[in-house]
C-alpha atoms as a PDB file:
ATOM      1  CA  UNK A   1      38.690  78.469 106.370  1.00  0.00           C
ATOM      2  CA  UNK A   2      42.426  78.442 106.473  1.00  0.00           C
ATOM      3  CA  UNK A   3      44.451  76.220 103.980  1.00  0.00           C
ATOM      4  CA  UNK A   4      47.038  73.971 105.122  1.00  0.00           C
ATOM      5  CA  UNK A   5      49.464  75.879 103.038  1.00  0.00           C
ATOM      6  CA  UNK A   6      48.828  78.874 105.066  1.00  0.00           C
ATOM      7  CA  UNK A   7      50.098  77.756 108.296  1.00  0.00           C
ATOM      8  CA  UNK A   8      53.318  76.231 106.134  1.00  0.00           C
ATOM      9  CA  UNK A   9      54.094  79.664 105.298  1.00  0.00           C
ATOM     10  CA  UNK A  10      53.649  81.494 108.184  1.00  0.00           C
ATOM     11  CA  UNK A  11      56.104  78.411 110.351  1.00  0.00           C
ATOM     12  CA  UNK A  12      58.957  79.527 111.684  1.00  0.00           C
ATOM     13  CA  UNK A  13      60.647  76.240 109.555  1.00  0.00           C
ATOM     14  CA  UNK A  14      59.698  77.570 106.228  1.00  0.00           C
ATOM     15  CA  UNK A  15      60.905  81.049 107.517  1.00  0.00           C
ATOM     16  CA  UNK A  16      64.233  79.128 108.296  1.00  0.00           C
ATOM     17  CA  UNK A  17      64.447  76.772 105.194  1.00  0.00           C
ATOM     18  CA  UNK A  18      63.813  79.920 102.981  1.00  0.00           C
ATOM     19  CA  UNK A  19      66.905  81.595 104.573  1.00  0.00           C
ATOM     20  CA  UNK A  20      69.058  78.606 104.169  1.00  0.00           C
ATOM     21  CA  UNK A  21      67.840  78.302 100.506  1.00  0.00           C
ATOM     22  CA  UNK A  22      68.751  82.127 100.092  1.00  0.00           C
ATOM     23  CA  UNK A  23      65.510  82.691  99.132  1.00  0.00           C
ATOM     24  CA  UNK A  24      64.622  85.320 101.956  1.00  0.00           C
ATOM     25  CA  UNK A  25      67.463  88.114 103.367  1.00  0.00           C
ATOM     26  CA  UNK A  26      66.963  88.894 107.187  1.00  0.00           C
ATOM     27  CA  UNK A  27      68.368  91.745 107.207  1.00  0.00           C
ATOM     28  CA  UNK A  28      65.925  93.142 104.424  1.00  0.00           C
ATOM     29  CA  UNK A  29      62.669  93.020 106.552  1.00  0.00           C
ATOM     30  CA  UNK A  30      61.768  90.374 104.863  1.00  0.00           C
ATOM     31  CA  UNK A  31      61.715  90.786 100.968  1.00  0.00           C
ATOM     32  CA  UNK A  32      62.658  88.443  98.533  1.00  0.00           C
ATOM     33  CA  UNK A  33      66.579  87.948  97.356  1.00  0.00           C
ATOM     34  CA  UNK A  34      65.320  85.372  94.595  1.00  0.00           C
ATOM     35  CA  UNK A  35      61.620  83.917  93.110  1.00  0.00           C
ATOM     36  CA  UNK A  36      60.374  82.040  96.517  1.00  0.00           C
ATOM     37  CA  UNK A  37      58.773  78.793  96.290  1.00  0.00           C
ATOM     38  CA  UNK A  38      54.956  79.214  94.274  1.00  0.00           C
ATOM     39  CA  UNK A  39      52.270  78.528  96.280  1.00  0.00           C
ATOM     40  CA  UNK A  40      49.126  77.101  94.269  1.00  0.00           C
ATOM     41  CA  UNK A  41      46.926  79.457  92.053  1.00  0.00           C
ATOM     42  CA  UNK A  42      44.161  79.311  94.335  1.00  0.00           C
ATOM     43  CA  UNK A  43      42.768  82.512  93.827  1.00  0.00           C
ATOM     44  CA  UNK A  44      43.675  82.814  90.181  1.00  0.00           C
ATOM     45  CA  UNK A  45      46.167  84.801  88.491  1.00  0.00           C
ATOM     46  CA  UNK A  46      44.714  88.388  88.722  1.00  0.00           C
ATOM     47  CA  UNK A  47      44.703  88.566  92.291  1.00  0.00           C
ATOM     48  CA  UNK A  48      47.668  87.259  92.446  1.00  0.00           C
ATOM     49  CA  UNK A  49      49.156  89.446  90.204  1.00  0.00           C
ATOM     50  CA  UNK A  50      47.798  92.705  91.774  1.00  0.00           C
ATOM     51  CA  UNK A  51      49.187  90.807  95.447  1.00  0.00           C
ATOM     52  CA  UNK A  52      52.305  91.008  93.687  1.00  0.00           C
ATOM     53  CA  UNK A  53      52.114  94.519  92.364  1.00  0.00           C
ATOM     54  CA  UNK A  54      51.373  96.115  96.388  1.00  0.00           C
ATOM     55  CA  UNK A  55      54.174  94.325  97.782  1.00  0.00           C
ATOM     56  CA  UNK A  56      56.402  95.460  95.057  1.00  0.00           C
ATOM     57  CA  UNK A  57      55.262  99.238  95.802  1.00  0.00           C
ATOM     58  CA  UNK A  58      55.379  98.448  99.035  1.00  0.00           C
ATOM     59  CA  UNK A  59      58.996  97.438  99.082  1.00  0.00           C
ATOM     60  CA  UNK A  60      60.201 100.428  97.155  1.00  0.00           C
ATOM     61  CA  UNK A  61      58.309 102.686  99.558  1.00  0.00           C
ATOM     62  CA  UNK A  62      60.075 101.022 102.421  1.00  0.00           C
ATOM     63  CA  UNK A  63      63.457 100.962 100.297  1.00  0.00           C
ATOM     64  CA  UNK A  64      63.245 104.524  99.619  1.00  0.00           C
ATOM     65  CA  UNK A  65      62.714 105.419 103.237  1.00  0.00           C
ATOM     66  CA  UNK A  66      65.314 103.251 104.763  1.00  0.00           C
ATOM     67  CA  UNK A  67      67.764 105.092 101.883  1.00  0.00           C
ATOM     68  CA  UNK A  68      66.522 108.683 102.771  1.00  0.00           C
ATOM     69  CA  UNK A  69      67.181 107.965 106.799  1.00  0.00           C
ATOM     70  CA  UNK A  70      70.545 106.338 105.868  1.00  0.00           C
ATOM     71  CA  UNK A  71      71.802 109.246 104.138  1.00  0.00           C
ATOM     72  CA  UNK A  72      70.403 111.487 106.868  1.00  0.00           C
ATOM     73  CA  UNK A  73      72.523 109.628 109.522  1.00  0.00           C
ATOM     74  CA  UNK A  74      75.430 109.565 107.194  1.00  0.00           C
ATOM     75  CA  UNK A  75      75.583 113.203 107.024  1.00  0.00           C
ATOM     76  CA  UNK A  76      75.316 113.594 110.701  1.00  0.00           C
ATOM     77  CA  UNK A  77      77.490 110.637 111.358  1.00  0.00           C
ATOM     78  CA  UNK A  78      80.259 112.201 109.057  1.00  0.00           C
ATOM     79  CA  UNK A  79      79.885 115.981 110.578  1.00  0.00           C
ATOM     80  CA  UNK A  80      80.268 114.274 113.879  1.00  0.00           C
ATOM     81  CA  UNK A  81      83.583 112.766 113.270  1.00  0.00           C
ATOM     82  CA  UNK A  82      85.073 116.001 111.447  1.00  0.00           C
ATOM     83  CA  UNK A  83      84.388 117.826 114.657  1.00  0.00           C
ATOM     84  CA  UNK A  84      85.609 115.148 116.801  1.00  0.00           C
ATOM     85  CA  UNK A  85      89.194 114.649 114.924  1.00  0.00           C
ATOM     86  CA  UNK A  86      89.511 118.631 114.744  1.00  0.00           C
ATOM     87  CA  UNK A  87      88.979 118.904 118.375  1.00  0.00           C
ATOM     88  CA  UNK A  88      91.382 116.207 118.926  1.00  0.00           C
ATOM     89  CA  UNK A  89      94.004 117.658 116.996  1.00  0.00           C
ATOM     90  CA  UNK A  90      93.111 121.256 118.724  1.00  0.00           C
ATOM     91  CA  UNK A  91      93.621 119.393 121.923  1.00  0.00           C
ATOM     92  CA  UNK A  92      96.980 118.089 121.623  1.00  0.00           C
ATOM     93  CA  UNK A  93      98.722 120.684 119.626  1.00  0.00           C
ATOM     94  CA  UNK A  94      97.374 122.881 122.995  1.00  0.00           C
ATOM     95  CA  UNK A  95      99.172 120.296 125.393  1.00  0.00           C
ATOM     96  CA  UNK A  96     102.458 120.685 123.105  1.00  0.00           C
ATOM     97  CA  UNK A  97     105.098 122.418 124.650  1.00  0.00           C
ATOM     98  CA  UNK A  98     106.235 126.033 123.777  1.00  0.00           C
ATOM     99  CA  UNK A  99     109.167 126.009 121.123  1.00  0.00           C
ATOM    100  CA  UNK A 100     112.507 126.105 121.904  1.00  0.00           C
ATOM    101  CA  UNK A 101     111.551 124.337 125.622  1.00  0.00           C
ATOM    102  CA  UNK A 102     114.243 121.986 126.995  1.00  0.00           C
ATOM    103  CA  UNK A 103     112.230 119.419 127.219  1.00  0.00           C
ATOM    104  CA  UNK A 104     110.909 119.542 123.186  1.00  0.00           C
ATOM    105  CA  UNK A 105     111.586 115.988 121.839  1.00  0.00           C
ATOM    106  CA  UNK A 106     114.547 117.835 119.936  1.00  0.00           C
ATOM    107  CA  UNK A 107     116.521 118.023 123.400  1.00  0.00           C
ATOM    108  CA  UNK A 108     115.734 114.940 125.008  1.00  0.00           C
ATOM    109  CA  UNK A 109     117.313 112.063 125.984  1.00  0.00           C
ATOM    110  CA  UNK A 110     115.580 110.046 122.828  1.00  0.00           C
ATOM    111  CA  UNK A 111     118.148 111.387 120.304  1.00  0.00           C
ATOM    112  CA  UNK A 112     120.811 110.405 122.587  1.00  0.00           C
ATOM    113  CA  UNK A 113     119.799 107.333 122.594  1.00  0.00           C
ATOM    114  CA  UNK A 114     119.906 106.772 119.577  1.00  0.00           C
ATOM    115  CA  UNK A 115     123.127 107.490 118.758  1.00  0.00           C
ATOM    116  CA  UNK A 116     125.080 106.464 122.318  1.00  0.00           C
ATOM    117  CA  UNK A 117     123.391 102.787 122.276  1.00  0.00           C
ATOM    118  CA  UNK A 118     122.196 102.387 118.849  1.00  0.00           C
ATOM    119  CA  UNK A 119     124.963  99.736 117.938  1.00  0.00           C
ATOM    120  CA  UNK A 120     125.083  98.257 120.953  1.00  0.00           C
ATOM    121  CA  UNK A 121     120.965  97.366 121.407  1.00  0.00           C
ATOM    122  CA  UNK A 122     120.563  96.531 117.779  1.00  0.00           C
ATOM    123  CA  UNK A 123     123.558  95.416 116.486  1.00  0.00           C
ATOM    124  CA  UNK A 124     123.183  97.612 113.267  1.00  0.00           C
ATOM    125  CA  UNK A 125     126.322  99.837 111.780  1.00  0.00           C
ATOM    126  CA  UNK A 126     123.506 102.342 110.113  1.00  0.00           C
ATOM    127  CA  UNK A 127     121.878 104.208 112.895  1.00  0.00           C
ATOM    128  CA  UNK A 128     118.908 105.281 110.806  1.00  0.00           C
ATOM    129  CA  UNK A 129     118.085 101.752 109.629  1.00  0.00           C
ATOM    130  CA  UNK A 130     118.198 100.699 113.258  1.00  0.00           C
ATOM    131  CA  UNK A 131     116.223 103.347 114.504  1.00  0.00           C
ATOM    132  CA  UNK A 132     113.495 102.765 111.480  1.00  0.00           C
ATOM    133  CA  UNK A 133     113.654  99.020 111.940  1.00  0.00           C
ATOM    134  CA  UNK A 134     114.214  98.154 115.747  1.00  0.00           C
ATOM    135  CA  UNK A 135     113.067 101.644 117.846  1.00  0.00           C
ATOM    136  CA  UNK A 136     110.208 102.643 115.539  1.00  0.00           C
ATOM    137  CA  UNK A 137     109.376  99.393 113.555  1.00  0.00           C
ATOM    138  CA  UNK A 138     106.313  99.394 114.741  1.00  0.00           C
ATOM    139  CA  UNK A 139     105.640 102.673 112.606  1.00  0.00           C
ATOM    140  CA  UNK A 140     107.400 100.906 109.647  1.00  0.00           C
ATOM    141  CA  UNK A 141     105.065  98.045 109.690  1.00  0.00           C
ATOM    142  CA  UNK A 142     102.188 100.773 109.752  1.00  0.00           C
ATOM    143  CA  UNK A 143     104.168 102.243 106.369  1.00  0.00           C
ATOM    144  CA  UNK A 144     104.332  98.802 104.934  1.00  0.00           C
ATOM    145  CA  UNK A 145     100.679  98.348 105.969  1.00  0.00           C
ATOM    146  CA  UNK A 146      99.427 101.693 103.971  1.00  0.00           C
ATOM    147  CA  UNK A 147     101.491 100.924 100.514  1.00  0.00           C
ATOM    148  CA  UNK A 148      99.680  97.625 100.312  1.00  0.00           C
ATOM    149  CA  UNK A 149      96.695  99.193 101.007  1.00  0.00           C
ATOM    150  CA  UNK A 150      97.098 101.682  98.416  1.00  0.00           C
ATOM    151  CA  UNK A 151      97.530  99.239  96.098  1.00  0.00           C
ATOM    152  CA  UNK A 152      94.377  97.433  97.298  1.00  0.00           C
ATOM    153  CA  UNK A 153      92.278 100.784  96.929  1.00  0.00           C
ATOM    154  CA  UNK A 154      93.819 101.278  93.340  1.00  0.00           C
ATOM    155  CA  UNK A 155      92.924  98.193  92.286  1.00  0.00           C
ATOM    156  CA  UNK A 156      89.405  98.570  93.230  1.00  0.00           C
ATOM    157  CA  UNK A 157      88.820 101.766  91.862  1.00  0.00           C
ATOM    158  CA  UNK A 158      90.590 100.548  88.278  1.00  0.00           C
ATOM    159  CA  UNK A 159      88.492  97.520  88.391  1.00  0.00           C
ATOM    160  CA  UNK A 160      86.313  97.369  85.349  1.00  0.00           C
ATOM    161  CA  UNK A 161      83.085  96.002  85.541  1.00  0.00           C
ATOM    162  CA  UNK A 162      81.905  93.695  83.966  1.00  0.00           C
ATOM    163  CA  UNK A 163      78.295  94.174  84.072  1.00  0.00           C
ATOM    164  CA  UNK A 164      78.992  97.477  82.292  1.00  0.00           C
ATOM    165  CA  UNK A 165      81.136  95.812  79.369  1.00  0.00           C
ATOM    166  CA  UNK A 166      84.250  95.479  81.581  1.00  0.00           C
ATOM    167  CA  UNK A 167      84.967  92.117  80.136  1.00  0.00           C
ATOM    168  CA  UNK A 168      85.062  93.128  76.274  1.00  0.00           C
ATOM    169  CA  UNK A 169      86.978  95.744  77.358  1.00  0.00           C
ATOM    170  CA  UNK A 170      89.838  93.919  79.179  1.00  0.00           C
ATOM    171  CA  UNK A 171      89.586  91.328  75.747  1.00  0.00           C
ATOM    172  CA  UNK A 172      89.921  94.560  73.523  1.00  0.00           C
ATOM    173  CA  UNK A 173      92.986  95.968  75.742  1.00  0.00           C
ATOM    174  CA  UNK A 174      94.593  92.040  75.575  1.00  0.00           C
ATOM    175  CA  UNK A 175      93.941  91.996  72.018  1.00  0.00           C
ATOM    176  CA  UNK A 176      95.422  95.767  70.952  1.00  0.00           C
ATOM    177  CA  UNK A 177      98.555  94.709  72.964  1.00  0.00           C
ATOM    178  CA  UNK A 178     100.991  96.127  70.844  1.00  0.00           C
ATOM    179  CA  UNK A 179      99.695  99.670  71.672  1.00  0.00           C
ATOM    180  CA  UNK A 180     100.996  99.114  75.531  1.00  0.00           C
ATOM    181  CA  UNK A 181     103.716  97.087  74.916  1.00  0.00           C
ATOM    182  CA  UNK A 182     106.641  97.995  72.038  1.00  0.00           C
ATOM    183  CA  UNK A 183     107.658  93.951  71.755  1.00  0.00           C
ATOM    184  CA  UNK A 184     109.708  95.056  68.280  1.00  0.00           C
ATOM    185  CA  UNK A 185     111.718  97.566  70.301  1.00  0.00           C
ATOM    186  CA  UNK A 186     115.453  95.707  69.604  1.00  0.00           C
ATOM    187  CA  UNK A 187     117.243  98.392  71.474  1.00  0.00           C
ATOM    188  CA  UNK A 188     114.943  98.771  74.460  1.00  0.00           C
ATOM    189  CA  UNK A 189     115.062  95.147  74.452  1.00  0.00           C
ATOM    190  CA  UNK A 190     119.091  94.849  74.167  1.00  0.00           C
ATOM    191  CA  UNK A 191     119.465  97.602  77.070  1.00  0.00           C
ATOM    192  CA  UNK A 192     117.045  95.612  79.104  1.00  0.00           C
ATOM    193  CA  UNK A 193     119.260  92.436  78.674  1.00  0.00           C
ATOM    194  CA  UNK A 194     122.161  94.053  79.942  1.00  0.00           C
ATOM    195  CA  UNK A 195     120.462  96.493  82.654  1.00  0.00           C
ATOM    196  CA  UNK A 196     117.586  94.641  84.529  1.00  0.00           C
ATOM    197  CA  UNK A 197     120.270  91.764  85.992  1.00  0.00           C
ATOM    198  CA  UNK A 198     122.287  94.899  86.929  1.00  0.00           C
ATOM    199  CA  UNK A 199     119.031  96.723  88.538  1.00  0.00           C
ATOM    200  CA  UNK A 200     118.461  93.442  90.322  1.00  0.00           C
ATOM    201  CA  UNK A 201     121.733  92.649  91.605  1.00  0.00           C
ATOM    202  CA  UNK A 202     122.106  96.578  92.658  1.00  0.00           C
ATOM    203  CA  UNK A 203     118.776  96.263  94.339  1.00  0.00           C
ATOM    204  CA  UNK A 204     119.112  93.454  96.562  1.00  0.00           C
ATOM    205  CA  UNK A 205     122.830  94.916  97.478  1.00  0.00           C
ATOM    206  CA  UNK A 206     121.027  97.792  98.520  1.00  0.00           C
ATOM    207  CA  UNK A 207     118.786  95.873 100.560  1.00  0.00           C
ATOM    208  CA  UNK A 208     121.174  93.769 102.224  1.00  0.00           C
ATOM    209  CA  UNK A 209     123.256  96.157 103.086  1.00  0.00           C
ATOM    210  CA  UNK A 210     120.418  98.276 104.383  1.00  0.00           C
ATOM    211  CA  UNK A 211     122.205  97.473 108.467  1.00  0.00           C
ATOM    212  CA  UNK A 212     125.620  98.243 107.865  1.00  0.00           C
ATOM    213  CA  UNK A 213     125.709 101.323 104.983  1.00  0.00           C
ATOM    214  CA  UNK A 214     122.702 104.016 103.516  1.00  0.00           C
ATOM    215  CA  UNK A 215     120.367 102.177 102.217  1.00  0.00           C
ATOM    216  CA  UNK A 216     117.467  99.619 103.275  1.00  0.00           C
ATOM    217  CA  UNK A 217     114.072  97.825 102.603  1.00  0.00           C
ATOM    218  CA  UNK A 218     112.447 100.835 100.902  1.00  0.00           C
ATOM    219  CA  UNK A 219     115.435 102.110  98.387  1.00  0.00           C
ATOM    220  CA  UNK A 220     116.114  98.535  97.842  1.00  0.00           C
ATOM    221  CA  UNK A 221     112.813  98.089  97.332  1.00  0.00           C
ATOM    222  CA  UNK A 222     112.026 100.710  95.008  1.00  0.00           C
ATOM    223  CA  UNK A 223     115.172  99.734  92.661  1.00  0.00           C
ATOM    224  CA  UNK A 224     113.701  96.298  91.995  1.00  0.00           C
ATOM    225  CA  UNK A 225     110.410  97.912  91.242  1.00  0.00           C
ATOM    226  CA  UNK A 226     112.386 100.020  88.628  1.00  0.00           C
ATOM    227  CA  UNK A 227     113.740  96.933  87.523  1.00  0.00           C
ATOM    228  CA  UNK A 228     110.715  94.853  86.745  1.00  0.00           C
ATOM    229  CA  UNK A 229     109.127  97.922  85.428  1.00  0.00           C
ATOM    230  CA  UNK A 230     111.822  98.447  82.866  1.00  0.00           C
ATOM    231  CA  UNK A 231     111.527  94.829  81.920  1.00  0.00           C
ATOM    232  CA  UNK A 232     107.725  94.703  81.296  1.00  0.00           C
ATOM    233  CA  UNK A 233     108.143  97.882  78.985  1.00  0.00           C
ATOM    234  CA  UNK A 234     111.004  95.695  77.111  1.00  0.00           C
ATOM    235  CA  UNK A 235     109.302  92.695  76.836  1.00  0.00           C
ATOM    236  CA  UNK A 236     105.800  92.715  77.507  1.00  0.00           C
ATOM    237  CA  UNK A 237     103.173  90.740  80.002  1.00  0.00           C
ATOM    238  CA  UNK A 238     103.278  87.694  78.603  1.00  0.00           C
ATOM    239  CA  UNK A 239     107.132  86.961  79.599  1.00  0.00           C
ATOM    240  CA  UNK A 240     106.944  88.988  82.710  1.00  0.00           C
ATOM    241  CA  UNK A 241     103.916  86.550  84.157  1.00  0.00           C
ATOM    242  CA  UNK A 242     106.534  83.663  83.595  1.00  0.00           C
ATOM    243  CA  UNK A 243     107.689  84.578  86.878  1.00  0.00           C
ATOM    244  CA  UNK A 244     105.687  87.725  88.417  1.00  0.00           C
ATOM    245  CA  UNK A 245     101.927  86.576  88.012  1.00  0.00           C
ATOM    246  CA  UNK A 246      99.114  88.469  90.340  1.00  0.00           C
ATOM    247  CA  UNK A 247      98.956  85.426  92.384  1.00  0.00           C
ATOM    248  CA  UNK A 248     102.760  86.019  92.989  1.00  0.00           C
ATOM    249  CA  UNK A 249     102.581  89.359  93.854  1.00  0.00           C
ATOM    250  CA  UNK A 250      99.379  88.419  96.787  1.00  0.00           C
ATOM    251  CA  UNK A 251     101.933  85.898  98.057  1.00  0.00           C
ATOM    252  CA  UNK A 252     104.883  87.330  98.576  1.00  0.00           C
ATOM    253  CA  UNK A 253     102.955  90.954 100.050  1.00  0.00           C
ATOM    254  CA  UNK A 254     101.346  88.325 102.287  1.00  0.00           C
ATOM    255  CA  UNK A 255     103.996  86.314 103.064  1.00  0.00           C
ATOM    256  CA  UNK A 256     106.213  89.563 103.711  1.00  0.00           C
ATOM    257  CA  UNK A 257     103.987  91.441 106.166  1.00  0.00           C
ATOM    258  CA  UNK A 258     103.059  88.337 107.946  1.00  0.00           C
ATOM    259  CA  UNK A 259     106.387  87.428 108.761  1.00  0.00           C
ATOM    260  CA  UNK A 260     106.898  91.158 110.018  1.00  0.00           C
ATOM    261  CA  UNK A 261     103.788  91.311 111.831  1.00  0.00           C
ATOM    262  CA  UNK A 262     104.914  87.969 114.075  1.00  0.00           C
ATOM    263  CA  UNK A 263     108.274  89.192 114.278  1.00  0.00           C
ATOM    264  CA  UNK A 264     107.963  92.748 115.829  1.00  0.00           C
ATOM    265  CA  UNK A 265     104.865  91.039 117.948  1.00  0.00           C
ATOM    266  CA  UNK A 266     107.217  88.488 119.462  1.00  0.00           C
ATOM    267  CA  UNK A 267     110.166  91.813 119.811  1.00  0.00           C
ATOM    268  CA  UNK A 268     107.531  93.780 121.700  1.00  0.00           C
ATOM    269  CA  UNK A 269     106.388  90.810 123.501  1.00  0.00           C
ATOM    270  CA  UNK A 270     109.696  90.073 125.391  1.00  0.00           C
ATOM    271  CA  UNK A 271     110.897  93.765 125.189  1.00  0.00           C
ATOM    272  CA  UNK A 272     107.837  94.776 127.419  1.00  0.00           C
ATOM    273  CA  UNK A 273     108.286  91.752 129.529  1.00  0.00           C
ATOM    274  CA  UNK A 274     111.644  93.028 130.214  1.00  0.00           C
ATOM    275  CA  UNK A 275     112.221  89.467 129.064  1.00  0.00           C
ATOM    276  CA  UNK A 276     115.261  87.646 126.692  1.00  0.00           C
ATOM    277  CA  UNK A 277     114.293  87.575 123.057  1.00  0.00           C
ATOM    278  CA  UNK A 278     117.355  85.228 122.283  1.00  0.00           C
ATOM    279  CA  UNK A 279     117.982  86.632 118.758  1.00  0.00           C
ATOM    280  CA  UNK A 280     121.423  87.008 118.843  1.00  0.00           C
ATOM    281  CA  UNK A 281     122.487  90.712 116.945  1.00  0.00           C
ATOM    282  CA  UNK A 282     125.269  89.071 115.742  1.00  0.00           C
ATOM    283  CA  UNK A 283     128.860  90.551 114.791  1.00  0.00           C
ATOM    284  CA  UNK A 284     128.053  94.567 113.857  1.00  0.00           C
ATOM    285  CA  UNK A 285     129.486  94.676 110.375  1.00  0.00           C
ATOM    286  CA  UNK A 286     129.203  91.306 109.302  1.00  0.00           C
ATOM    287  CA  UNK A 287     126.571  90.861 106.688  1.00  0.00           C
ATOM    288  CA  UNK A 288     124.778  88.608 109.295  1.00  0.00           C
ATOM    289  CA  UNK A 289     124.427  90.477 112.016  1.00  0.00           C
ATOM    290  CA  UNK A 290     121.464  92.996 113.790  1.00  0.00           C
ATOM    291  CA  UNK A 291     119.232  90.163 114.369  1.00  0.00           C
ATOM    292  CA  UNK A 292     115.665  91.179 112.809  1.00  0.00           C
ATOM    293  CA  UNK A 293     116.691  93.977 111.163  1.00  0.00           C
ATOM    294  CA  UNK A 294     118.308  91.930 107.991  1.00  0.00           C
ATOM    295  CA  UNK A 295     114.859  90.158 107.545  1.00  0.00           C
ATOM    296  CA  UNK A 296     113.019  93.207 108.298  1.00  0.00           C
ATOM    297  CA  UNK A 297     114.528  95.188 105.374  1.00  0.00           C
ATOM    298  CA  UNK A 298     113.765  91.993 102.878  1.00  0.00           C
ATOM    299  CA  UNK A 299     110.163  92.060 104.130  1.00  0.00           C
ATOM    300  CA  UNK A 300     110.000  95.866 103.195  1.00  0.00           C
ATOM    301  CA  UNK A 301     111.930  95.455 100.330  1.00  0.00           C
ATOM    302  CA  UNK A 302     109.406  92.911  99.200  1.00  0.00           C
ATOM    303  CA  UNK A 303     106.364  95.124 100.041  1.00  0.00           C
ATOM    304  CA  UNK A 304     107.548  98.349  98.134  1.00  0.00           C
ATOM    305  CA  UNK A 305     108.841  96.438  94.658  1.00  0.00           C
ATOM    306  CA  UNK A 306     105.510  94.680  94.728  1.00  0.00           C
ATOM    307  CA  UNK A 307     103.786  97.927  95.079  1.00  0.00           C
ATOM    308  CA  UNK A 308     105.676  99.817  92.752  1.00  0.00           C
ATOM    309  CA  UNK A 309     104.795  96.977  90.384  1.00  0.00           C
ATOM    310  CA  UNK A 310     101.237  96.827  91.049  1.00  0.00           C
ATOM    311  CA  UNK A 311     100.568 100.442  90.955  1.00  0.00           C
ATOM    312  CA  UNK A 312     102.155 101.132  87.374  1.00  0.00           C
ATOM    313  CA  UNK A 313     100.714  98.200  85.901  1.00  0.00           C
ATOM    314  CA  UNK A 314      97.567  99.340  86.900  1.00  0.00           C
ATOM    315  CA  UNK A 315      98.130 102.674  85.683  1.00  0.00           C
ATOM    316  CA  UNK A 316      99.690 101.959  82.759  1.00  0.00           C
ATOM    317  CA  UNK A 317      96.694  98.861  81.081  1.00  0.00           C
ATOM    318  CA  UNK A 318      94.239  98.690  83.743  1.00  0.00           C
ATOM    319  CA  UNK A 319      94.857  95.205  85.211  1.00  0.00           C
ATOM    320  CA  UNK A 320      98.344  93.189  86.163  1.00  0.00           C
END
């Protein structure tokens, strides 16, 4: 004779409850993520404890299996792709043309392009920057994409954890900070006073000036990286997370690659639509001028002194 209980348990409601609870995970054929609800001892302990011991080696027959077959398709999944991106590659380097061809990328009318109409279709002095930033920014934004990345991937793989003592050690590294950072240094200190607002002002110059002379978002970039670099070695984390916290440094690579995401979307939009963008390019050689270029090369700028930031911080103690 069946007990009430039973047909409780075998309901598709307590199937559904015990999801919502997180009691059950569906895509785990059914075993436990956490104690389920006890049902009464009506058999007495013993069976149920030797219940409990088959499912358990039941489970981790099951778990080894599914592991063994994952790893099986892995291998074949991973072979498959190798041989797909080689033949890929062996495909189009046989469609290339033969060198020294006339019509080799070298020769055509690309080039020309670029330097016969570069001021005029994007208002920039520097031809490079406008080539980087208005021809090809869609490959910039790709470049912008990967540092931030990298920094994402370097994070990860420096994160301690803390189920294996990560958090005593980050408390031991926070505690021994005079080891990392030489606070008593008066002359690195005194150079740092008199260099880093230099470094700064140089930097966003650089950046600025990115349309009109050499230059641009990833120099730029790079010399305020320098800069805030130099000034954590001088003074240490505590002052430099007055103003450059991790929080900050999420933000602003955020806030940066959103703004040139929308921005290029809108230029490609309207350019393929053969349609007005009404960004005016402004006066070539004025400071304001080029239309997205100038907020282009802050975005970038942004991006790469945030990275270069991130990535020796992480390096250097393990954490920002």
């Amino acid at each position: 004779m069946s007990r009430p209980s039973d047909h409780y348990e075998t309901s598709r409601w307590f199937k559904f409850t015990q999801w919502v609870n997180g009691e059950t995970d569906p895509l785990s054929s059914g075993m436990e993520a956490r104690p389920a609800w006890r049902k009464p001892d009506w058999a007495g302990e013993a069976a149920e404890n030797e219940e409990k011991k088959d499912v358990k080696a039941g489970s981790r027959i099951l778990e080894t299996r599914g592991i063994r077959w994952f790893q099986r398709v892995y291998r074949i999944m991973s072979v498959v792709l190798c041989l797909s991106i080689i033949l890929a590659l062996l495909w189009t380097v046989s469609a290339l043309p033969p060198f020294g061809h006339a019509e080799n990328p070298a020769n055509n009318e690309v080039s020309a392009r670029y330097i016969e109409r570069g001021l005029q279709e994007t208002g920039a002095v520097n031809i490079v920057t406008g080539m980087i930033l208005d021809y090809r920014a869609f490959d910039t934004f790709g470049e912008s994409c990967v540092l931030f990345i990298a920094s994402c991937c370097v994070l990860v793989l420096l994160r301690l954890d803390s189920e294996n003592g990560g958090d005593r050690k980050r408390k031991e590294l926070e505690e021994n900070d005079r080891v990392f950072e030489p606070k008593n240094d008066v002359i690195l200190q005194k150079c740092a006073c008199v260099l880093v607002p230099l470094i700064f002002i140089f930097g966003i110059y650089i950046i600025l000036n990115g349309h009109l002379s050499p230059g641009g978002g990833f120099s730029g970039g790079a010399v305020l990286g320098s800069g805030l670099i130099l000034y954590l070695n001088a003074f240490g984390f505590k002052r430099t997370e007055r103003f450059f916290t991790e929080k900050v440094y999420r933000r602003v690579t955020l806030c940066a690659l959103t703004f040139y995401c929308l921005a290029k979307s809108y230029s490609f939009f309207t350019g393929a639509n053969h349609l007005e963008s009404g960004i005016p390019l402004g006066t070539p050689g004025a400071i304001i001028s080029s239309g997205l270029i100038l907020p282009l090369n802050i975005c970038v700028g942004l991006v790469v002194a945030c990275t270069m930031y991130a990535f020796y911080t992480l390096f250097r103690k393990g954490g920002m």
